[in-house]
C-alpha atoms as a PDB file:
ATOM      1  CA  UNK A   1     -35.234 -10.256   6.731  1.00  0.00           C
ATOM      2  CA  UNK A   2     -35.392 -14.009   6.870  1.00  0.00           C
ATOM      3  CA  UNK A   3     -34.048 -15.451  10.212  1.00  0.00           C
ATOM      4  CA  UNK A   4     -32.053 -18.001   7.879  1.00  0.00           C
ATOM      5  CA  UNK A   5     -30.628 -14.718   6.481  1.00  0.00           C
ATOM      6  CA  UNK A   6     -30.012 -12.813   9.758  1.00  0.00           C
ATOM      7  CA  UNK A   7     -28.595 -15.316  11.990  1.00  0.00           C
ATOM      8  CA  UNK A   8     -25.147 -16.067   9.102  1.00  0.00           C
ATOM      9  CA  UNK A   9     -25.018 -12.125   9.216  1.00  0.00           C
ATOM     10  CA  UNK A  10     -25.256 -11.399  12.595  1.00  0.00           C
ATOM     11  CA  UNK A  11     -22.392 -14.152  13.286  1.00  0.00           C
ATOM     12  CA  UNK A  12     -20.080 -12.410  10.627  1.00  0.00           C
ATOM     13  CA  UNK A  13     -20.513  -9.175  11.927  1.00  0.00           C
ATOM     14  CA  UNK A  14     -19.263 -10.333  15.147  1.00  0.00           C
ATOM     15  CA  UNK A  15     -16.718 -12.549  13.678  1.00  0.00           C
ATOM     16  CA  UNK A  16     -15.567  -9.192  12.358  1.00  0.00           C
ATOM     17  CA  UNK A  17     -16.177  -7.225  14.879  1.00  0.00           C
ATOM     18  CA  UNK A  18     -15.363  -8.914  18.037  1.00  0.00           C
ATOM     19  CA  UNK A  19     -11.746  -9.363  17.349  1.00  0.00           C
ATOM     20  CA  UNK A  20     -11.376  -5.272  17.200  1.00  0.00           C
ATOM     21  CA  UNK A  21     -13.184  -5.048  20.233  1.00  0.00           C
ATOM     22  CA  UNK A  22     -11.147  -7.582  22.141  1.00  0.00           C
ATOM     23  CA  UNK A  23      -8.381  -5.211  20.858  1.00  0.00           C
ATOM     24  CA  UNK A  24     -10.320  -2.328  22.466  1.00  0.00           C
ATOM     25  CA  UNK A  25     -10.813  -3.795  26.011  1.00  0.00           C
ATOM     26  CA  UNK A  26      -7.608  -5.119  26.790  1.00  0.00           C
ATOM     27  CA  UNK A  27      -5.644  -1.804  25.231  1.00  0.00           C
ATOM     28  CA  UNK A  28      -3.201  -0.857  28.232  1.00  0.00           C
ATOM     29  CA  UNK A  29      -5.044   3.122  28.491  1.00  0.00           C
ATOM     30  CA  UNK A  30      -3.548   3.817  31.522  1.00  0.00           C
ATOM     31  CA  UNK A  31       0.018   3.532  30.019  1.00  0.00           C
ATOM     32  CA  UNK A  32      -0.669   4.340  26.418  1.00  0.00           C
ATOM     33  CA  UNK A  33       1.289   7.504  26.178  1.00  0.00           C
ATOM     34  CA  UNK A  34       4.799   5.727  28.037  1.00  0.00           C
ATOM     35  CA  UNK A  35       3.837   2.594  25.777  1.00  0.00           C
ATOM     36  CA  UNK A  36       3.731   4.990  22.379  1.00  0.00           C
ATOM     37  CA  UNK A  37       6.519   7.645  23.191  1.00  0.00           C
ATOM     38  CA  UNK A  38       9.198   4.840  23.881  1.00  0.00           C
ATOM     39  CA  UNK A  39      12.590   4.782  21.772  1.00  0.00           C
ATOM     40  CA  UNK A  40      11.954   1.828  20.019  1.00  0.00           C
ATOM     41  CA  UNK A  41       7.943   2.239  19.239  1.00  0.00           C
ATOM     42  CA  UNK A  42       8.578   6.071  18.158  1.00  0.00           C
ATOM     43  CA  UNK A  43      11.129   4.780  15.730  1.00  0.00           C
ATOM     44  CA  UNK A  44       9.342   1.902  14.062  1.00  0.00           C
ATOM     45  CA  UNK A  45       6.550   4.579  13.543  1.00  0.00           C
ATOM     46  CA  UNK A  46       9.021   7.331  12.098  1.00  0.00           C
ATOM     47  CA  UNK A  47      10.516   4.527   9.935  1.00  0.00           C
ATOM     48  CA  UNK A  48       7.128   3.533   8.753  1.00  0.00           C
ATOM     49  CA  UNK A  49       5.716   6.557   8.086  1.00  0.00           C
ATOM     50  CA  UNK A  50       8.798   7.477   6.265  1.00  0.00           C
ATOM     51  CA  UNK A  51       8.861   4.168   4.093  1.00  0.00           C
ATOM     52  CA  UNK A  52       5.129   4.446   3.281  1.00  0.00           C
ATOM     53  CA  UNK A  53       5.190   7.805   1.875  1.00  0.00           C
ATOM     54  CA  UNK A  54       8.351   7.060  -0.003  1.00  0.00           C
ATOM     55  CA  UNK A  55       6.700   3.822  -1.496  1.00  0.00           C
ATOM     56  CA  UNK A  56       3.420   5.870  -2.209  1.00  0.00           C
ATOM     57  CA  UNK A  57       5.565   8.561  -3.911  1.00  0.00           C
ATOM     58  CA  UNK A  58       6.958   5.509  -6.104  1.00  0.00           C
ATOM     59  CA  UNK A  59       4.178   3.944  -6.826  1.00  0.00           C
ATOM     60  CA  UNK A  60       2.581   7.759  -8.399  1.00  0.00           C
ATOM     61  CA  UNK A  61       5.694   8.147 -10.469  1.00  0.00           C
ATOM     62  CA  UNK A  62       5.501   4.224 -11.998  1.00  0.00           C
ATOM     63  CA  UNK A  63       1.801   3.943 -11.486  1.00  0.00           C
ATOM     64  CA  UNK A  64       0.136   6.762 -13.085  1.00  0.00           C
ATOM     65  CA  UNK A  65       1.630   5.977 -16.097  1.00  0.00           C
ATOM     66  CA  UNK A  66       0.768   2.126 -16.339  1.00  0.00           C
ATOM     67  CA  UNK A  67      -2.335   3.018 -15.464  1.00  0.00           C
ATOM     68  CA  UNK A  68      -2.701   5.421 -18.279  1.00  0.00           C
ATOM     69  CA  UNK A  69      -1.166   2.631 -20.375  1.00  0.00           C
ATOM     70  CA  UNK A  70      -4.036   0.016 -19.394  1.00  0.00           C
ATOM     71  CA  UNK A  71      -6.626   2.441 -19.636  1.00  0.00           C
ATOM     72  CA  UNK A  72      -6.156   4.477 -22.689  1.00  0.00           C
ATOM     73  CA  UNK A  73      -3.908   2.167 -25.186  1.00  0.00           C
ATOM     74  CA  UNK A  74      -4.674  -1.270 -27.476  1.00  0.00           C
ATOM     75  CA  UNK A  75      -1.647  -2.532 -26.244  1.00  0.00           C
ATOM     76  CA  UNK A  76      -1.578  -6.770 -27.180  1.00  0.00           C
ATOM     77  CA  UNK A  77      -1.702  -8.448 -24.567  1.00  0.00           C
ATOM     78  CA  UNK A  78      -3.450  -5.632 -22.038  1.00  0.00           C
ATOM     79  CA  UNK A  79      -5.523  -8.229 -20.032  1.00  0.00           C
ATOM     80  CA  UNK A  80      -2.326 -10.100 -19.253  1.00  0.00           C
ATOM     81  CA  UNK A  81      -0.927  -7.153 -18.326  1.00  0.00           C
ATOM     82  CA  UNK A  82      -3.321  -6.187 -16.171  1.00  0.00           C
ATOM     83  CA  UNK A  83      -3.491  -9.242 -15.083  1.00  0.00           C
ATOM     84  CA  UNK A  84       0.114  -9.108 -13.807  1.00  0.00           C
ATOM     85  CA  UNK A  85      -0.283  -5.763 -12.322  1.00  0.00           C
ATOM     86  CA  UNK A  86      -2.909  -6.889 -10.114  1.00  0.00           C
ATOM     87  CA  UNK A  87      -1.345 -10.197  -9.015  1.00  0.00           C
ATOM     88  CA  UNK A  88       0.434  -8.811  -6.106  1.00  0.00           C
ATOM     89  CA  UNK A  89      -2.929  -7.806  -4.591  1.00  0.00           C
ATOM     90  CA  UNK A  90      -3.805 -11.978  -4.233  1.00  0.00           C
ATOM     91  CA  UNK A  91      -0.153 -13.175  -4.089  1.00  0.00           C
ATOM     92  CA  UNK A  92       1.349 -13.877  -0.732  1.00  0.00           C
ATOM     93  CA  UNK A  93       3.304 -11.313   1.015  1.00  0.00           C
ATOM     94  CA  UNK A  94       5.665 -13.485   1.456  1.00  0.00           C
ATOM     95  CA  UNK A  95       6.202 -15.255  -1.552  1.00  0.00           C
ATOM     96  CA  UNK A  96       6.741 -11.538  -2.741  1.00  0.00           C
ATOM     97  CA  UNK A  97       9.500 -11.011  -1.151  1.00  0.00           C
ATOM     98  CA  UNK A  98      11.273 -14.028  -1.948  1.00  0.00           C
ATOM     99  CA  UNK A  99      10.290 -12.834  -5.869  1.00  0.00           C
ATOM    100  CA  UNK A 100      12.309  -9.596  -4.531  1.00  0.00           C
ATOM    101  CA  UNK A 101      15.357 -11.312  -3.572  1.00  0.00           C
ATOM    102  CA  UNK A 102      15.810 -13.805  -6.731  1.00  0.00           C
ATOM    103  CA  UNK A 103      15.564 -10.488  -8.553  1.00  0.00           C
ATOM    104  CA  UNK A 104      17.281  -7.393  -6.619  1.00  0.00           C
ATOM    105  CA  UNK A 105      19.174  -9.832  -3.887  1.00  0.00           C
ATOM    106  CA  UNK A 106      22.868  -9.845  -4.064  1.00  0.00           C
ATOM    107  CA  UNK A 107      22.755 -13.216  -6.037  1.00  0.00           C
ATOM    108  CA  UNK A 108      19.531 -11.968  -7.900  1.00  0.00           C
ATOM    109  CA  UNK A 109      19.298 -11.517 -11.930  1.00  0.00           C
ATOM    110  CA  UNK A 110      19.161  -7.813 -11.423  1.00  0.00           C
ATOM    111  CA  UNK A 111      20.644  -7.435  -7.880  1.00  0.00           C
ATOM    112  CA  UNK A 112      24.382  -8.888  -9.206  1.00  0.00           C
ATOM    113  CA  UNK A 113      24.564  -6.662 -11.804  1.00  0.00           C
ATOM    114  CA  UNK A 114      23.799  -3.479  -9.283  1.00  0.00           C
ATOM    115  CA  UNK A 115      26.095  -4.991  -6.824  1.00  0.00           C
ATOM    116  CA  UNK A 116      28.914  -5.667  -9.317  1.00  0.00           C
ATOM    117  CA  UNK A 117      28.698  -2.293 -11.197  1.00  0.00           C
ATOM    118  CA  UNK A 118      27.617   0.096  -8.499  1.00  0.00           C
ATOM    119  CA  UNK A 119      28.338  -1.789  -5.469  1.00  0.00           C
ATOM    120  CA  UNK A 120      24.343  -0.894  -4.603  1.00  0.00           C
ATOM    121  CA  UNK A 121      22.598  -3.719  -2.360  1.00  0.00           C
ATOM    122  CA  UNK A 122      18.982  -3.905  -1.910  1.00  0.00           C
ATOM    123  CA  UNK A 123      18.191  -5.998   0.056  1.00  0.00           C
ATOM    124  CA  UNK A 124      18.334  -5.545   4.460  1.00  0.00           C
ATOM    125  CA  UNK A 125      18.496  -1.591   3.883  1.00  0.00           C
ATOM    126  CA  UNK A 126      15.478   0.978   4.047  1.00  0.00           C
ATOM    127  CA  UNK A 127      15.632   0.909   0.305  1.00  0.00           C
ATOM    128  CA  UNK A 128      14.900  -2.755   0.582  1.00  0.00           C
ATOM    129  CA  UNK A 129      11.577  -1.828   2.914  1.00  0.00           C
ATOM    130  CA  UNK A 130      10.294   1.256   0.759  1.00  0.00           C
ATOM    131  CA  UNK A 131      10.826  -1.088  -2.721  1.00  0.00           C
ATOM    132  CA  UNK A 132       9.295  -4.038  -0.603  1.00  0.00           C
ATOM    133  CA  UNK A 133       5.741  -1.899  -0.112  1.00  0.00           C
ATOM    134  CA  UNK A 134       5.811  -0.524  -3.442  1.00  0.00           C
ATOM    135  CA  UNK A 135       5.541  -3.664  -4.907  1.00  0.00           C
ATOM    136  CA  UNK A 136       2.904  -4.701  -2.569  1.00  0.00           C
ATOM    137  CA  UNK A 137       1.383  -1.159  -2.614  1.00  0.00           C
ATOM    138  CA  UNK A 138       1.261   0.228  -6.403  1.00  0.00           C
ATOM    139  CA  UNK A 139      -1.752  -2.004  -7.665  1.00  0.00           C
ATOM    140  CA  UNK A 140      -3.972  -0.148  -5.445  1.00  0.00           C
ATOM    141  CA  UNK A 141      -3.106   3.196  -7.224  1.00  0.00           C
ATOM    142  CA  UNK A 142      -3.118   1.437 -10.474  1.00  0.00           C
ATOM    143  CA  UNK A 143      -6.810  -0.220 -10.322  1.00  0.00           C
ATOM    144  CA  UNK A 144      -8.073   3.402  -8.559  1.00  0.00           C
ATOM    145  CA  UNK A 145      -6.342   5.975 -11.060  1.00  0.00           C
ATOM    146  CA  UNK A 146      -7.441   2.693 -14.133  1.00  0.00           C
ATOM    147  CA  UNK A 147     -11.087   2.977 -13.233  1.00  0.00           C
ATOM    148  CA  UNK A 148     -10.831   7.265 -13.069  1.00  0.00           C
ATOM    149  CA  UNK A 149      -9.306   7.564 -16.707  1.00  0.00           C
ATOM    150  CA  UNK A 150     -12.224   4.959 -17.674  1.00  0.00           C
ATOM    151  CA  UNK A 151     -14.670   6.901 -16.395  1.00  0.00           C
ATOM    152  CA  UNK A 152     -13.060  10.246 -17.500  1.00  0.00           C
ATOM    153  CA  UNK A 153     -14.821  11.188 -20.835  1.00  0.00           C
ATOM    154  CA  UNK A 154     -11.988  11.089 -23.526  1.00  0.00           C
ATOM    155  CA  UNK A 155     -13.330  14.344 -25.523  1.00  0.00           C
ATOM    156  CA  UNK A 156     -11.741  16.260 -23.719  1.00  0.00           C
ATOM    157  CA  UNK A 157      -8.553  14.902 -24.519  1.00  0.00           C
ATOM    158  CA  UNK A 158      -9.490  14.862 -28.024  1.00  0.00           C
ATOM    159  CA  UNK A 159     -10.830  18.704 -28.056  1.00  0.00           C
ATOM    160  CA  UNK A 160      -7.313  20.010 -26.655  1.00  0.00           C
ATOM    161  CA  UNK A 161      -5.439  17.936 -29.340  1.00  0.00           C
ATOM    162  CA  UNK A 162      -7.448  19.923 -32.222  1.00  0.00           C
ATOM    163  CA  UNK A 163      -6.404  23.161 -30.427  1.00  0.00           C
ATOM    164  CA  UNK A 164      -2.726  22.000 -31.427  1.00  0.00           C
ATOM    165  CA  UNK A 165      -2.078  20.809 -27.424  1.00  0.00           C
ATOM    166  CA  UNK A 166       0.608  18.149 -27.252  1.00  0.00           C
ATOM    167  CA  UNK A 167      -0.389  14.172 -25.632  1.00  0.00           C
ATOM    168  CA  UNK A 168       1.865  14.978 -22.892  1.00  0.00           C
ATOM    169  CA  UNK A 169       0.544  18.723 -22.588  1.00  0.00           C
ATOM    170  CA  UNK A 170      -2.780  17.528 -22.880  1.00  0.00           C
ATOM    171  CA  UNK A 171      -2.546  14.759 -20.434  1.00  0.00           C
ATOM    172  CA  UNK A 172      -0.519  17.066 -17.810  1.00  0.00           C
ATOM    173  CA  UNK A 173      -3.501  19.837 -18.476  1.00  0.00           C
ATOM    174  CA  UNK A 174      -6.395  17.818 -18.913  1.00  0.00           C
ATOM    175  CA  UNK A 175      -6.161  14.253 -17.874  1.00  0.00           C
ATOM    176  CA  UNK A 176      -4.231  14.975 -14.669  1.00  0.00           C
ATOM    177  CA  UNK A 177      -7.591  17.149 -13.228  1.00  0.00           C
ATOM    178  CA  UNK A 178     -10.132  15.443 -14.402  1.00  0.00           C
ATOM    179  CA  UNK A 179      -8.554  11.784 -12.533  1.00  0.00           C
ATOM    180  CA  UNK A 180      -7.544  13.964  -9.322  1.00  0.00           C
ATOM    181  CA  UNK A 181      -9.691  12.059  -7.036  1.00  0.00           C
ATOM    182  CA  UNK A 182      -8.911   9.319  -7.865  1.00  0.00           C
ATOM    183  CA  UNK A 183      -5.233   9.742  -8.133  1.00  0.00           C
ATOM    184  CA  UNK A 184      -5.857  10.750  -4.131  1.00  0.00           C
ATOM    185  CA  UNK A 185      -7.946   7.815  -3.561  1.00  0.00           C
ATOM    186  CA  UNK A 186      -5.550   5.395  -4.817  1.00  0.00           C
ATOM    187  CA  UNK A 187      -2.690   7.389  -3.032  1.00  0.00           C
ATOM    188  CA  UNK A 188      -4.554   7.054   0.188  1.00  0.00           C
ATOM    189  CA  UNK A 189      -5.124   3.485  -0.408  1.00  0.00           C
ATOM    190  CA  UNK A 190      -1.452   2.995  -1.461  1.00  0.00           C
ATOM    191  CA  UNK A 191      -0.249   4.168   1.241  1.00  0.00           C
ATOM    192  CA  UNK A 192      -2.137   2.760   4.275  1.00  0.00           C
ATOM    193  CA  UNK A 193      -1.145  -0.561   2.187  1.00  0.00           C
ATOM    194  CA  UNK A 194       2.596   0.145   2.695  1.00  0.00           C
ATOM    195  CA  UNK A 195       2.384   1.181   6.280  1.00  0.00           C
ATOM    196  CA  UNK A 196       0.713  -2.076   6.760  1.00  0.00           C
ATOM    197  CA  UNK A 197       2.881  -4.468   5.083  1.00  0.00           C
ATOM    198  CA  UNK A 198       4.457  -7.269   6.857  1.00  0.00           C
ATOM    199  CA  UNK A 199       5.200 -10.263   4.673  1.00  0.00           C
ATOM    200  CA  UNK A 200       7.562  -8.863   2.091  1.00  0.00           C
ATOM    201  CA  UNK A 201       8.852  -6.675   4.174  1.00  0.00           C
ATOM    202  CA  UNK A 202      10.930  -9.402   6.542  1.00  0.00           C
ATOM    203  CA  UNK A 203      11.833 -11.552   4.104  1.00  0.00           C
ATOM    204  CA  UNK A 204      13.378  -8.656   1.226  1.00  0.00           C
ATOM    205  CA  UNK A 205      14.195  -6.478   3.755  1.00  0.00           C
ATOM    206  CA  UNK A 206      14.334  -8.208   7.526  1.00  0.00           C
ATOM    207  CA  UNK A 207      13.690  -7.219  10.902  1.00  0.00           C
ATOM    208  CA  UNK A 208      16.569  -4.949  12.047  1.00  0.00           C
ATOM    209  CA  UNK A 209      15.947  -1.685  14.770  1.00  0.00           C
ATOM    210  CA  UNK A 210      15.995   1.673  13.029  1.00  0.00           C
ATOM    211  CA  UNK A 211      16.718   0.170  10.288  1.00  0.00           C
ATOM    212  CA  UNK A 212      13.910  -2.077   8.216  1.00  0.00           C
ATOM    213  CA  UNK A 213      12.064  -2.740  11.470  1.00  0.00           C
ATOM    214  CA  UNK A 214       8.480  -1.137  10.304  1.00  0.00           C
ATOM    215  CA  UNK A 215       5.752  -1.052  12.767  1.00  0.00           C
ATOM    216  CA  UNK A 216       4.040  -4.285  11.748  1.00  0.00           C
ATOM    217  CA  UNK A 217       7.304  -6.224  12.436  1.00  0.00           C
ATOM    218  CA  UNK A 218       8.049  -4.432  15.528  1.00  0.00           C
ATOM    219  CA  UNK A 219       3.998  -5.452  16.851  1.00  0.00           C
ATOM    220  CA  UNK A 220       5.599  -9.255  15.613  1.00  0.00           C
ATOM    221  CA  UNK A 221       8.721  -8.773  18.095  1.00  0.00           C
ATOM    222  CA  UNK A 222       6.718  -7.139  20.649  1.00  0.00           C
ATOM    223  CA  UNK A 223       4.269  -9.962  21.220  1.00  0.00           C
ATOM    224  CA  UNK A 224       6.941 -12.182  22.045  1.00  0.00           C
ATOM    225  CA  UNK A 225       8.535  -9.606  24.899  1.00  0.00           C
ATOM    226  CA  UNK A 226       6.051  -6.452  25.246  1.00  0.00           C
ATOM    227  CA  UNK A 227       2.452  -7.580  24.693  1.00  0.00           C
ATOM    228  CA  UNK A 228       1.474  -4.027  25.547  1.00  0.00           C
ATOM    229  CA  UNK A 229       3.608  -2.332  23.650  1.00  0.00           C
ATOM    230  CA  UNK A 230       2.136  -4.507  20.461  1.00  0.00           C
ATOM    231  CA  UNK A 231      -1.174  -3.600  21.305  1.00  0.00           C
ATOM    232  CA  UNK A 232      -0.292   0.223  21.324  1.00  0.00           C
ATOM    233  CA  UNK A 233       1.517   0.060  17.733  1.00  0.00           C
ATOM    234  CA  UNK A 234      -1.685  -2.271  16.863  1.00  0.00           C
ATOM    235  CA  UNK A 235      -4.283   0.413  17.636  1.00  0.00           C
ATOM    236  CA  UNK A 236      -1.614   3.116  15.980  1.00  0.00           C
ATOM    237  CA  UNK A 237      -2.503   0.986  12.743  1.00  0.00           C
ATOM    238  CA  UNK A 238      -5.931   0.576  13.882  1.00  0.00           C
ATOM    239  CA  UNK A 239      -6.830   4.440  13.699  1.00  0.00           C
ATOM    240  CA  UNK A 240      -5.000   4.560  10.627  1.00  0.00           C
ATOM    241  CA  UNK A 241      -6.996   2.305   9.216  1.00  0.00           C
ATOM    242  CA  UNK A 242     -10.470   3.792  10.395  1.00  0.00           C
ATOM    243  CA  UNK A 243      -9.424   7.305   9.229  1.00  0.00           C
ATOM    244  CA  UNK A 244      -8.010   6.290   5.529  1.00  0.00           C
ATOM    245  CA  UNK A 245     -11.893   4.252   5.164  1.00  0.00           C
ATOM    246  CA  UNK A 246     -13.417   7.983   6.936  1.00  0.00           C
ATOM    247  CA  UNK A 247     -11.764   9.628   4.448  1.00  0.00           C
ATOM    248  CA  UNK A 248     -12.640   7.500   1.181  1.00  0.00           C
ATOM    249  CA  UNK A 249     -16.381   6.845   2.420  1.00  0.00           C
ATOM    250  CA  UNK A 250     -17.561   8.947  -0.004  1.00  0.00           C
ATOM    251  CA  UNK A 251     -15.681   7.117  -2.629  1.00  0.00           C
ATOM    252  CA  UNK A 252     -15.679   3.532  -1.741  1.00  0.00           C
ATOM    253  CA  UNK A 253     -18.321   2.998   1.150  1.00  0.00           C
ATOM    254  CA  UNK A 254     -21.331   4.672  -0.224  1.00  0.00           C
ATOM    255  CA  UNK A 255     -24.231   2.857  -0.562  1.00  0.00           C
ATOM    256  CA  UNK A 256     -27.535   3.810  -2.434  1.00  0.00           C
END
């Protein structure tokens, strides 16, 4: 390999690399256990881990279909569409949640209407966090379970339709197994997305105890008071990270 080459990819890998490592070394071991079993870090994880999966089971139920929709219609307009679907994956976190709150806030186009007729607000509530990574969260499944319908071959489909099998029996029979894994990978992806998320969380849903505070914003408030205790929630989301790659390597991080 040219040196010219070597020496650019040598320094990214450490740009990389290094900053995980500094996490690493200066990790409080000795009181990782008392750092990770306190009242307040045990219930930003339970609220996280609670949120996530609720926001992952969201973005299945709305997901799968659009995906479906992007994937197997001529619908005008489907590259705008998917398009929009994607933008939340390069659109700031943050500027998504203040999209959130002109929408479902109290004062929002859709938000005063719930508010008025149901008395249901959105926003500052655990609803507000689990719709918060959803949004954030659901292009992930979309773009995963998209690229398994396109790579699913169609004849199968078509074959169960001349046997007299229904488009809904005939997706639920024979779509559904044949874009399994990658309904999981996107799942998997979805949801270490929405344990993650930071940006739209605080500003739909703020920063309150037991409430919306998800283990991202509670590493936020921690550096400010316990640095320790924001470097054990940081390796928490650290291993999580590692093992959702482990588990998709086969999927994602193979190379020939």
């Amino acid at each position: 390999m040219p040196v010219t080459l070597l020496l650019p990819a040598l320094l990214g890998l450490a740009f990389l690399v290094l900053p995980l490592v500094g996490l690493l070394v200066r990790a409080p071991w000795s009181s990782l256990s008392e750092q990770l079993t306190s009242p307040q870090v045990w219930e930003a994880l339970r609220l996280s881990l609670v949120c996530a999966t609720a926001a992952t089971g969201v973005s299945l139920v709305l997901g799968v279909p659009l995906a479906w929709l992007l994937a197997r219609t001529e619908l005008p307009g489907r590259r705008l569409i998917r398009a929009l679907v994607t933008l939340p994956l390069v659109l700031p976190p943050v500027v998504g949640g203040v999209a959130l709150l002109l929408v479902l806030g109290r004062r929002g186009i859709v938000g005063s209407w719930l508010d008025s007729a149901f008395g249901v607000t959105l926003p500052f509530t655990t609803t507000g966090v689990v719709i918060a990574e959803a949004f954030v969260a659901m292009p992930f499944l979309v773009i995963s379970v998209e690229g398994a319908l396109r790579a699913a071959d169609p004849r199968y489909e078509e074959a169960a339709a001349t046997l007299g099998a229904s488009r809904l029996t005939a997706f639920r029979r024979v779509t559904l197994p044949l874009i399994a894994p990658g309904i999981g990978a996107g799942a998997v992806l979805a949801w270490a997305r929405a344990l993650g998320e930071f940006g739209a969380t605080i500003t739909f849903a703020g920063n309150f105890p037991g409430r919306t505070q998800t283990m991202p914003l509670a590493v936020y408030l921690a550096m400010e008071s316990a640095p320790e205790a924001a470097i054990a929630l940081s390796l928490v989301l650290l291993v999580v990270s590692i093992a959702v790659l482990a588990g998709l390597r086969e999927r994602w991080m193979s190379a020939p």
